[in-house]
Protein backbone atom coordinates (compact mmCIF):
# COMPACT_ATOMS: atom_id res chain seq x y z
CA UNK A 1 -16.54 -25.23 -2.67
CA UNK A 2 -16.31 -22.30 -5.10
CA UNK A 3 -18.25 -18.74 -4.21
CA UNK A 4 -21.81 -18.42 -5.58
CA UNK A 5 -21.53 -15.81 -7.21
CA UNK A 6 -24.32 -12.87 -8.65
CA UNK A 7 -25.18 -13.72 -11.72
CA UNK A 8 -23.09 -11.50 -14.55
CA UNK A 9 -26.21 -9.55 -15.40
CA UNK A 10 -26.96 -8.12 -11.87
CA UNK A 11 -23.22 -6.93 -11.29
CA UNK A 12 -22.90 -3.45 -10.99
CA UNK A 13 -19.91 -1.89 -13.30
CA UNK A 14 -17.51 -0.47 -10.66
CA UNK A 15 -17.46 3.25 -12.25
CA UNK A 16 -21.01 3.70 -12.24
CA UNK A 17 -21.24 1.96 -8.10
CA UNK A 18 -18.09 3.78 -6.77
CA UNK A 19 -18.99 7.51 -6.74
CA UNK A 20 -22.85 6.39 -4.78
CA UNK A 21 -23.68 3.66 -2.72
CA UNK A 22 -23.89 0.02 -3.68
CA UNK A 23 -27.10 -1.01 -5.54
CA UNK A 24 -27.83 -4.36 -3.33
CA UNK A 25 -27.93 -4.96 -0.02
CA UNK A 26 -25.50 -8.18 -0.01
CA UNK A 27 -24.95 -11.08 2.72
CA UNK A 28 -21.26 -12.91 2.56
CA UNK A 29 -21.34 -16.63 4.23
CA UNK A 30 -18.03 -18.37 4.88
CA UNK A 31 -16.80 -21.17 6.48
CA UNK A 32 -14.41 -18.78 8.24
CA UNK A 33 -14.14 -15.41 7.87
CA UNK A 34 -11.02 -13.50 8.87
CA UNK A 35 -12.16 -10.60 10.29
CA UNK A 36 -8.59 -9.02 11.44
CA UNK A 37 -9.95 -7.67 13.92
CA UNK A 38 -10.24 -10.76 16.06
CA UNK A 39 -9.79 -14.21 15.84
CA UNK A 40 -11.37 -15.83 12.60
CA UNK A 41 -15.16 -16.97 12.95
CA UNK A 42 -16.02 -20.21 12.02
CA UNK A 43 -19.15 -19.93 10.05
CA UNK A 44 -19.94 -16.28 9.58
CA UNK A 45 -21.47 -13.82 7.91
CA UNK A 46 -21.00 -10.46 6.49
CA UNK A 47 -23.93 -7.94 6.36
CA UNK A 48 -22.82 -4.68 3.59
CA UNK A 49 -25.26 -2.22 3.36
CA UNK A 50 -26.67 0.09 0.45
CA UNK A 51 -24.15 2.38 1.31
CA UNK A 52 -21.34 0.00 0.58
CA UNK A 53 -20.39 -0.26 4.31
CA UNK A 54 -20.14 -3.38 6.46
CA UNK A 55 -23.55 -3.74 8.87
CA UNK A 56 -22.60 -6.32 11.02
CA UNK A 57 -20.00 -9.30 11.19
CA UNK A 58 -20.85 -12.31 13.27
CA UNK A 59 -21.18 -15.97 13.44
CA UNK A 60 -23.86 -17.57 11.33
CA UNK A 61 -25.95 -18.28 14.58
CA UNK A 62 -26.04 -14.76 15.80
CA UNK A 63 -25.94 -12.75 12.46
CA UNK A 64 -29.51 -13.26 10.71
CA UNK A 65 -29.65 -11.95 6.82
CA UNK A 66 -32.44 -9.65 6.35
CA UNK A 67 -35.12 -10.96 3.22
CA UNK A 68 -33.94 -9.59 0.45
CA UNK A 69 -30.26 -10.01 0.66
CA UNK A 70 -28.34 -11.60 -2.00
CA UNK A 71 -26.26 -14.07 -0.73
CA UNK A 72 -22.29 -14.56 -1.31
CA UNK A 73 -21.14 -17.90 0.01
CA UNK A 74 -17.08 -19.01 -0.32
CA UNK A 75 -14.90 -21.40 2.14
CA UNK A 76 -13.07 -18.16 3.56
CA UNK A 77 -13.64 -14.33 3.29
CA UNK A 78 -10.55 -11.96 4.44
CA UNK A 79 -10.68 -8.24 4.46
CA UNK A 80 -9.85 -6.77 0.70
CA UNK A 81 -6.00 -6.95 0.72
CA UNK A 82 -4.20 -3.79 0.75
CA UNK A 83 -0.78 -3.56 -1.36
CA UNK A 84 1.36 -1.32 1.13
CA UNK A 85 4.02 0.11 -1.49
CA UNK A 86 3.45 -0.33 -5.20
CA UNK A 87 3.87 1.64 -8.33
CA UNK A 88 0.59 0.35 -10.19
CA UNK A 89 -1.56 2.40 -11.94
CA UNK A 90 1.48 4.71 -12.85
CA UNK A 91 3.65 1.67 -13.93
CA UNK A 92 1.67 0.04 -16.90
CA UNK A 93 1.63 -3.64 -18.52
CA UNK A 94 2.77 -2.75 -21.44
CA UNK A 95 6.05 -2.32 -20.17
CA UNK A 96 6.23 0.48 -22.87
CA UNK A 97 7.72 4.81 -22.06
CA UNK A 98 4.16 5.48 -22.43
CA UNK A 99 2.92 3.77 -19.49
CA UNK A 100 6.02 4.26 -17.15
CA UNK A 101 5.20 7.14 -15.11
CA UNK A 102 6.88 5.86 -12.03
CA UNK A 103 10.38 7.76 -11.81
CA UNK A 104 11.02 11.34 -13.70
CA UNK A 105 14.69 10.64 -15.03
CA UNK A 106 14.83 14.50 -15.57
CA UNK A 107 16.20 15.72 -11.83
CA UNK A 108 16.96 13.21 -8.76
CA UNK A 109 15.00 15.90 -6.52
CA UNK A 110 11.40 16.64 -7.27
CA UNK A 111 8.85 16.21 -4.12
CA UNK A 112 6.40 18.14 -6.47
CA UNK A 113 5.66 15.52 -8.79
CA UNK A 114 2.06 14.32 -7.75
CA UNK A 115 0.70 10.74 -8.26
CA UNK A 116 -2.87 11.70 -8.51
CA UNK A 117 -1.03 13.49 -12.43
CA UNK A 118 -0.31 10.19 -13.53
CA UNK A 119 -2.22 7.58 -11.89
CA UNK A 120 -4.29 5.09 -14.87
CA UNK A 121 -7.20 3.73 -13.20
CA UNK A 122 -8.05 1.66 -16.20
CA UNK A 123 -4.27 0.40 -16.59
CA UNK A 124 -4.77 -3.71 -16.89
CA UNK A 125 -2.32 -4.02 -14.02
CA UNK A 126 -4.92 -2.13 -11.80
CA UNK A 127 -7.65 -5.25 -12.56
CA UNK A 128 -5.11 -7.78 -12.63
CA UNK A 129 -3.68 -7.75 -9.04
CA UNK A 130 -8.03 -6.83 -7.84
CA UNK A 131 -8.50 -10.40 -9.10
CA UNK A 132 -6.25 -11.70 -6.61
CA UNK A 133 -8.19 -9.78 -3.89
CA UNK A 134 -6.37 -6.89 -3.71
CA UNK A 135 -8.62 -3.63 -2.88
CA UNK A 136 -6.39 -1.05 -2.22
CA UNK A 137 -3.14 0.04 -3.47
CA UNK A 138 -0.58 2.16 -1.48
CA UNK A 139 0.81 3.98 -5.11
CA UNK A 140 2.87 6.53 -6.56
CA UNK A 141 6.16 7.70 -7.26
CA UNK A 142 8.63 4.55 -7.23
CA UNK A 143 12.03 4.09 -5.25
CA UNK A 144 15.14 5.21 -7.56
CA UNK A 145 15.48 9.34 -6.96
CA UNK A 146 16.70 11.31 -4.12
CA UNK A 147 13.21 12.51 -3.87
CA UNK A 148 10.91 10.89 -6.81
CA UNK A 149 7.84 12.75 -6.32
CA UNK A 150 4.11 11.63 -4.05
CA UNK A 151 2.56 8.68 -3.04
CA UNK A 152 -1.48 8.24 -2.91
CA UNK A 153 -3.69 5.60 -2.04
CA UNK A 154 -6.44 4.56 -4.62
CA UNK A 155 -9.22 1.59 -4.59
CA UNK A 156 -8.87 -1.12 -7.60
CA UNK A 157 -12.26 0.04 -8.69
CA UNK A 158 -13.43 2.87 -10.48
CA UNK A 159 -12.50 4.19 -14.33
CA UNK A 160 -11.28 7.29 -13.14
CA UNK A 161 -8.73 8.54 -10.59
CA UNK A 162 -11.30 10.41 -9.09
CA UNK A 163 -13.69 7.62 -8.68
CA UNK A 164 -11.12 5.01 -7.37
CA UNK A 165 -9.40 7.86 -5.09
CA UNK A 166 -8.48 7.50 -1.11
CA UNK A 167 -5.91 9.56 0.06
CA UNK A 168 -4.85 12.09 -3.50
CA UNK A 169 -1.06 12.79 -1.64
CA UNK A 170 -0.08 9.93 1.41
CA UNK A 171 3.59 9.96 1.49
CA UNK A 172 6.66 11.79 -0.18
CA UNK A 173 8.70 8.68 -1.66
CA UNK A 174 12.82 9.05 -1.34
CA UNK A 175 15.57 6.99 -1.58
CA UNK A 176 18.94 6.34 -0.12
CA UNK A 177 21.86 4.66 -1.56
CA UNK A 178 23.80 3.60 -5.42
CA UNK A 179 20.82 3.36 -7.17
CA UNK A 180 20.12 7.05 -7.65
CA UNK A 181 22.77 7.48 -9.43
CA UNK A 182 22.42 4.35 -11.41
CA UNK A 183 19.11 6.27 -12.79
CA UNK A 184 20.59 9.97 -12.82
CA UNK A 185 24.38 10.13 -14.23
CA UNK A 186 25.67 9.33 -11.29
CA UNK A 187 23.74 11.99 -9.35
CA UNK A 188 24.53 13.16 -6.58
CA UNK A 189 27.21 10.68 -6.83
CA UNK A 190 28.73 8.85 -3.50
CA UNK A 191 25.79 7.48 0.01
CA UNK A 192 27.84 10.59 1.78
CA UNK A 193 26.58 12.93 -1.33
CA UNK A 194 22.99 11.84 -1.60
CA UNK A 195 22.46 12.30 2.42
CA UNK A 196 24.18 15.71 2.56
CA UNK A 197 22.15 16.50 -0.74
CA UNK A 198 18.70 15.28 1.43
CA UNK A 199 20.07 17.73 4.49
CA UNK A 200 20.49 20.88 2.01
CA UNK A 201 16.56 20.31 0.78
CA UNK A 202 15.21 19.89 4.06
CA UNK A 203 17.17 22.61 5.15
CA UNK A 204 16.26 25.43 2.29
CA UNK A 205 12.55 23.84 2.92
CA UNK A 206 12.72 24.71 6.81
CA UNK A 207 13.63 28.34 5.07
CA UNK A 208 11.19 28.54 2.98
CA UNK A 209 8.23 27.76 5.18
CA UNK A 210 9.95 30.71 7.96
CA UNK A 211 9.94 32.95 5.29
CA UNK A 212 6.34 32.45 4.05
CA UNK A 213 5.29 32.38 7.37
CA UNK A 214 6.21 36.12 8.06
CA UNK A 215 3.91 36.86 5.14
CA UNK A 216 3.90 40.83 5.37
CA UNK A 217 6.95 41.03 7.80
CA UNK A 218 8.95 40.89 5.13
CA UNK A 219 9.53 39.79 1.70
CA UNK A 220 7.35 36.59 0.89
CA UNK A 221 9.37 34.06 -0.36
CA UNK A 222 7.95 33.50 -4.00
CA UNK A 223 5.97 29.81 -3.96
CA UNK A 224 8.09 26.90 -4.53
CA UNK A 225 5.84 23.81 -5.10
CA UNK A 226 8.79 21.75 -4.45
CA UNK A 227 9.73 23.08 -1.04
CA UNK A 228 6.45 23.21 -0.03
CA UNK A 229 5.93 19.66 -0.25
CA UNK A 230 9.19 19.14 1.74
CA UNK A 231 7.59 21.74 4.49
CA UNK A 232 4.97 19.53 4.79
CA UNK A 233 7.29 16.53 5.60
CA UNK A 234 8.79 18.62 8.30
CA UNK A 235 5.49 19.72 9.45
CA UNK A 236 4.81 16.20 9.95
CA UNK A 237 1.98 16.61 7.45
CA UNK A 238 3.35 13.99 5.30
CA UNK A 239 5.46 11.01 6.22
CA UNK A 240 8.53 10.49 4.08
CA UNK A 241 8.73 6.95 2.69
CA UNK A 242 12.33 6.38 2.58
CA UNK A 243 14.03 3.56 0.30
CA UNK A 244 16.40 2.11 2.18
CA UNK A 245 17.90 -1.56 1.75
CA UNK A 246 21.03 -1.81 2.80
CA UNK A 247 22.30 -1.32 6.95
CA UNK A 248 24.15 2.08 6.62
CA UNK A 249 20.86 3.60 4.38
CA UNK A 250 18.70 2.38 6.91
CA UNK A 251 21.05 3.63 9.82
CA UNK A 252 21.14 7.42 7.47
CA UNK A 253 17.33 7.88 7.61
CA UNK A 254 17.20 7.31 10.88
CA UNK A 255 19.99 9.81 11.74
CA UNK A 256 18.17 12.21 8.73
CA UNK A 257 14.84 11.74 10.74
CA UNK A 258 16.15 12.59 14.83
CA UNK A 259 18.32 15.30 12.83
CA UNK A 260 14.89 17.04 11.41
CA UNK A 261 12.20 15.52 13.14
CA UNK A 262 9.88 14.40 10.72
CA UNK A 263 7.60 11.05 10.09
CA UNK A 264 9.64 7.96 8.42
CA UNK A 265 7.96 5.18 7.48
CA UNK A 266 10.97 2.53 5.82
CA UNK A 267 10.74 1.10 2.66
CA UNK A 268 12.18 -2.23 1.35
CA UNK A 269 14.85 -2.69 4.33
CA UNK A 270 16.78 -5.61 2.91
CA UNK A 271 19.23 -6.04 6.28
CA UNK A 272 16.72 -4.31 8.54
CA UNK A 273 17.17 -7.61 10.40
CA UNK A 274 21.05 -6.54 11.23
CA UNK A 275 19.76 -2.51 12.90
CA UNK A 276 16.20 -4.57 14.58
CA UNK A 277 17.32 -2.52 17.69
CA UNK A 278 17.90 0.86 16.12
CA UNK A 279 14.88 0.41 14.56
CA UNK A 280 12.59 -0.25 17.60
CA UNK A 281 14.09 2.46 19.69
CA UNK A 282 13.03 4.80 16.53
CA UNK A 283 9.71 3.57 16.56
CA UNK A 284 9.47 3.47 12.46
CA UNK A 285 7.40 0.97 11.17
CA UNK A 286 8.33 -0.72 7.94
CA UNK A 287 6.96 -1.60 4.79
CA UNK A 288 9.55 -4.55 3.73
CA UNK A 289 10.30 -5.77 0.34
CA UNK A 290 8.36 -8.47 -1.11
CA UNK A 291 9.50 -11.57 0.39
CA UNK A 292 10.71 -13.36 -3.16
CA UNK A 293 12.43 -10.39 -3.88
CA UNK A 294 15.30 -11.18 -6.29
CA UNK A 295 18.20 -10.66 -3.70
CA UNK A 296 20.98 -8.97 -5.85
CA UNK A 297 22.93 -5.13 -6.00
CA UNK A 298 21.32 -3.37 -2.71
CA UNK A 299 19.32 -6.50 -1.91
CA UNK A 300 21.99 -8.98 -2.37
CA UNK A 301 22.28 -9.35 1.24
CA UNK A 302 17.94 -9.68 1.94
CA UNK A 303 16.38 -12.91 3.35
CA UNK A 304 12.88 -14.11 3.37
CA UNK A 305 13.29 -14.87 7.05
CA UNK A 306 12.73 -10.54 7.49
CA UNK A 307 9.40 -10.50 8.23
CA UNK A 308 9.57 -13.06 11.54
CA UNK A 309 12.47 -11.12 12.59
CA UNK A 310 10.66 -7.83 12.35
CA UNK A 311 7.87 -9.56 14.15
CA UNK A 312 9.19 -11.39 16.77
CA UNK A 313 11.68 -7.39 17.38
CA UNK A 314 7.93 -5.90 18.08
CA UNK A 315 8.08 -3.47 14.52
CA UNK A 316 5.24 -2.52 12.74
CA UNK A 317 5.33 -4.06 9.17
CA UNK A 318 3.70 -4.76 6.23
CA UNK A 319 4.19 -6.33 3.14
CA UNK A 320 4.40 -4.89 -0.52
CA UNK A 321 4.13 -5.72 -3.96
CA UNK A 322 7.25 -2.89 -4.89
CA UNK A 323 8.48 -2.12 -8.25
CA UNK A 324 9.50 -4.79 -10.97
CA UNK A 325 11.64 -3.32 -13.94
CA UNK A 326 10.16 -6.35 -16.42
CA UNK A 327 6.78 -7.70 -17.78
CA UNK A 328 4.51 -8.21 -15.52
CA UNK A 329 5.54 -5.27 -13.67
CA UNK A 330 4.42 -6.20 -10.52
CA UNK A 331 4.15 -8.92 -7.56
CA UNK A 332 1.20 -10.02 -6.08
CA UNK A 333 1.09 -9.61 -1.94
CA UNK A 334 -1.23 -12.50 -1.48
CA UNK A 335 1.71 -14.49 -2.80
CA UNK A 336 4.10 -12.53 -1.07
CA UNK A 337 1.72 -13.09 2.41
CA UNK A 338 1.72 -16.59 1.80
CA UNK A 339 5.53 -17.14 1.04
CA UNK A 340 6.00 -15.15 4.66
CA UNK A 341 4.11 -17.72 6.30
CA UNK A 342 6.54 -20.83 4.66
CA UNK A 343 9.27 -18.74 6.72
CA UNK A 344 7.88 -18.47 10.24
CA UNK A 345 4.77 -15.65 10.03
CA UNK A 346 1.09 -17.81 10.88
CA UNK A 347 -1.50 -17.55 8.79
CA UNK A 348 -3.27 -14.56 10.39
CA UNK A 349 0.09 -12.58 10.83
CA UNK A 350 0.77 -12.96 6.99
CA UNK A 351 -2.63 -11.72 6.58
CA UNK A 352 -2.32 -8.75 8.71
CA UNK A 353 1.09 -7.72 6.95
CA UNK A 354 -1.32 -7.39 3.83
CA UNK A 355 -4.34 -5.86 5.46
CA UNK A 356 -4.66 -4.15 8.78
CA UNK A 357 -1.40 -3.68 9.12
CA UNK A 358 -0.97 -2.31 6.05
CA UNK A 359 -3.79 -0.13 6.33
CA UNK A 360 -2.40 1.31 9.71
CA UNK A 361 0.86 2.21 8.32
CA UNK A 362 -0.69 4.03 5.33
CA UNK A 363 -3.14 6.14 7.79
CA UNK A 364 -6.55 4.06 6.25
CA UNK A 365 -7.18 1.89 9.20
CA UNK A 366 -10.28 3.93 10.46
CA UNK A 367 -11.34 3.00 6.77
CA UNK A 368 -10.17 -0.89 5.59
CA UNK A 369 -7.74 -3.39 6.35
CA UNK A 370 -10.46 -5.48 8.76
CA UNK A 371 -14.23 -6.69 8.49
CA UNK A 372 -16.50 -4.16 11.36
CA UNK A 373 -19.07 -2.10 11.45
CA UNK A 374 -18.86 0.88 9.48
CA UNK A 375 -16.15 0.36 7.28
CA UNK A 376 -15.80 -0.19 3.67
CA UNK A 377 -16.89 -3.18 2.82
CA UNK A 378 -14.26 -4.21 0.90
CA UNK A 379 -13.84 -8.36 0.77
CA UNK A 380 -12.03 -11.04 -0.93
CA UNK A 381 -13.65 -14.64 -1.45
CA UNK A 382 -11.79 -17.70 -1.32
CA UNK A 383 -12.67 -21.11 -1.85
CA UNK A 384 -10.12 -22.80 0.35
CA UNK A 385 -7.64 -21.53 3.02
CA UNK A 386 -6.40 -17.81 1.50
CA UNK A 387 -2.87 -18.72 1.52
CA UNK A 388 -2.31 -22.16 0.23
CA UNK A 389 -1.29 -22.50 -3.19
CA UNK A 390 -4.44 -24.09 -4.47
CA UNK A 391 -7.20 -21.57 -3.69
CA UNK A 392 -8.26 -19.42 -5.67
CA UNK A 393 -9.75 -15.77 -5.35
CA UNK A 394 -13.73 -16.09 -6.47
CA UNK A 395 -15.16 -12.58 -5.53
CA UNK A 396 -13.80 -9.48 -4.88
CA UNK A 397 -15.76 -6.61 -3.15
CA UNK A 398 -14.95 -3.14 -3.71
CA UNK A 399 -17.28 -0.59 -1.44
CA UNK A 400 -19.73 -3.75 -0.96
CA UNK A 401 -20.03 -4.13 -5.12
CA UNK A 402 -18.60 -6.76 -6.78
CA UNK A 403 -15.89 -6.15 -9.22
CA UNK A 404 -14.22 -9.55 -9.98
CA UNK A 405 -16.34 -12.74 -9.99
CA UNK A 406 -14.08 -14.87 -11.76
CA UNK A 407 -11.57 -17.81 -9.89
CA UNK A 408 -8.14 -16.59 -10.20
């Protein structure tokens, strides 16, 4: 059974619905919904108000919908997905210089660069991977620099940055190993280079916030947007999301991160299954590689079996759609989720990794990843089980209005 959908002339365009509340009062009916906050409901319901907030989840027998409701029905509803680590929006389709905003090849250090510059909230890729349910993407500077610039998190709704905008700076994205130099002439050359080359900036940042701090005590340092930004990181204002796939990266951060003392959040962590211990005792949660990765150069040694491991060692995780050099430019998670699950994850832990998970490592859990009361209603309607190969997506919800309402 597909979703019934609204009929195309009563959807509301997403950039006139996102910056106000959500013109109907909508009622979502499935035969299980996956609230991710519990175990799934068979036969419930979804109450979003005007305000484009959930109302009230429940089963079908408790829940009543109020007269006037339109009514959504699909097989299964799961909370909009949420991509943990991608480059869309600054990354483009067209696989063109124009639409490749994801790495500055100019200097393999510059925390200043902000993704909120560069983000394209009417890039194709943006309503591409929002047909496959995705509602929130986790987006930014890519892995492939020392220090490639800011993260942000955005909704896949909206025609402009400010309309689809979350979070406008999340994370400051870095990375460890060969392939900065790959991108940068072989800058700052050798593993031992690029870490001491990390220590000097955090160092000259711990500086420069000292020296700002005295203010009229002496002279003011003169502002350094770059150094800032790494300030923040050792504030603990920002986590840094490190780039790290290969044992003696991951083993680096962590030594870079009880050196300085700032939040790490892992990224990619191809052989985090050989440091699961070191890992733990850091208590860094992870945001792994898509699990079809193409396993080759710093990945040669990854295995789709990382995500049970991760689980079954007690780390956070989630799951991402990453970077892809070639057309389309990105994954998808909901395949990614569902490829996990083929290699020991259940359903529902496949479906955290993409959702609340996700949203707790990215600081929007208060917000999304799970259907209650008070958050954004953000949904995805299937019309079979989510993960199996045969469903397909038939609604998406962004802020309770519907943005996609075509089976993908």
């Amino acid at each position: 059974m597909r979703a019934t959908l609204l009929p195309a002339s009563l959807a509301i365009p997403a950039a006139l619905a996102l910056p106000g509340p959500a013109v109907a009062q909508l009622a979502v009916r499935a035969e299980t919904v996956y609230t991710m906050a519990g175990a799934p409901l068979p036969d419930g319901v979804v109450l979003v108000g005007r305000d484009g907030r959930i109302e009230r989840v429940g089963p079908a027998a408790e829940v009543r919908v109020p007269d006037g409701y339109r009514v959504l029905t699909a097989r299964a509803v799961t909370p909009g997905l949420v991509d943990a680590h991608t480059v869309v929006g600054l990354a483009g389709l067209l696989n063109q210089p124009h639409d490749q905003d994801q790495l500055e090849r100019s200097n393999p250090v510059q925390p200043e660069l902000r993704a909120i510059d560069a983000y394209n909230a009417r890039e194709d890729l943006v309503a591409w991977v929002r047909g496959f349910g995705v509602t929130t993407l986790h987006t930014g500077h890519g892995p492939g620099a020392l220090v490639s610039g800011q993260t942000m998190v955005v909704k896949t709704a909206g025609s402009t940055v400010g309309e689809a905008l979350v979070d406008s700076v999340t994370m400051v994205a870095m990375t460890l190993g060969p392939d900065v130099g790959r991108n940068f002439n072989n800058r700052p050359g050798t593993r031992a280079r690029g870490v001491a080359t990390l220590r000097a900036e955090f160092v000259k940042a711990r500086e420069y916030a000292a020296k700002r701090a005295r203010g009229g005590k002496g002279e003011p340092a003169a502002r350094d947007l770059g150094r800032e930004v790494m300030a923040g990181v050792l504030a603990g204002d920002l986590p840094a999301l490190v780039t790290a796939q290969t044992a003696r990266e991951i083993l680096a951060a962590l030594r870079l991160r009880e050196e300085f003392g700032f939040r790490l959040v892992l990224d990619g962590a191809a052989e985090a299954y050989l440091v699961l211990d070191q890992i733990r005792a850091a208590g860094v949660p992870v945001i792994l590689h898509p699990t079809m990765a193409r396993h080759g150069g710093t990945m040669e040694n990854a295995t789709f079996e990382t995500a049970v491991k991760l689980r079954d060692a007690g780390i956070p995780f989630a799951l991402q759609s990453g970077y892809e050099g070639y057309v389309p430019k990105t994954r998808v998670v909901l395949f990614e989720a569902a490829m996990a699950v083929a290699y020991g994850l259940t359903v529902e832990q496949a479906l955290a990794a993409v959702t609340i998970d996700a949203a707790r490592i990215i600081g929007q859990d208060a917000r999304i990843g799970s259907l209650e009361r008070g958050k954004d209603a953000d949904l995805a309607l299937f019309d079979g089980p989510p993960l199996e190969h045969t469903t397909h997506v038939c609604a998406v919800l962004v802020r309770g209005v519907p943005v996609s309402e075509e089976c993908r």
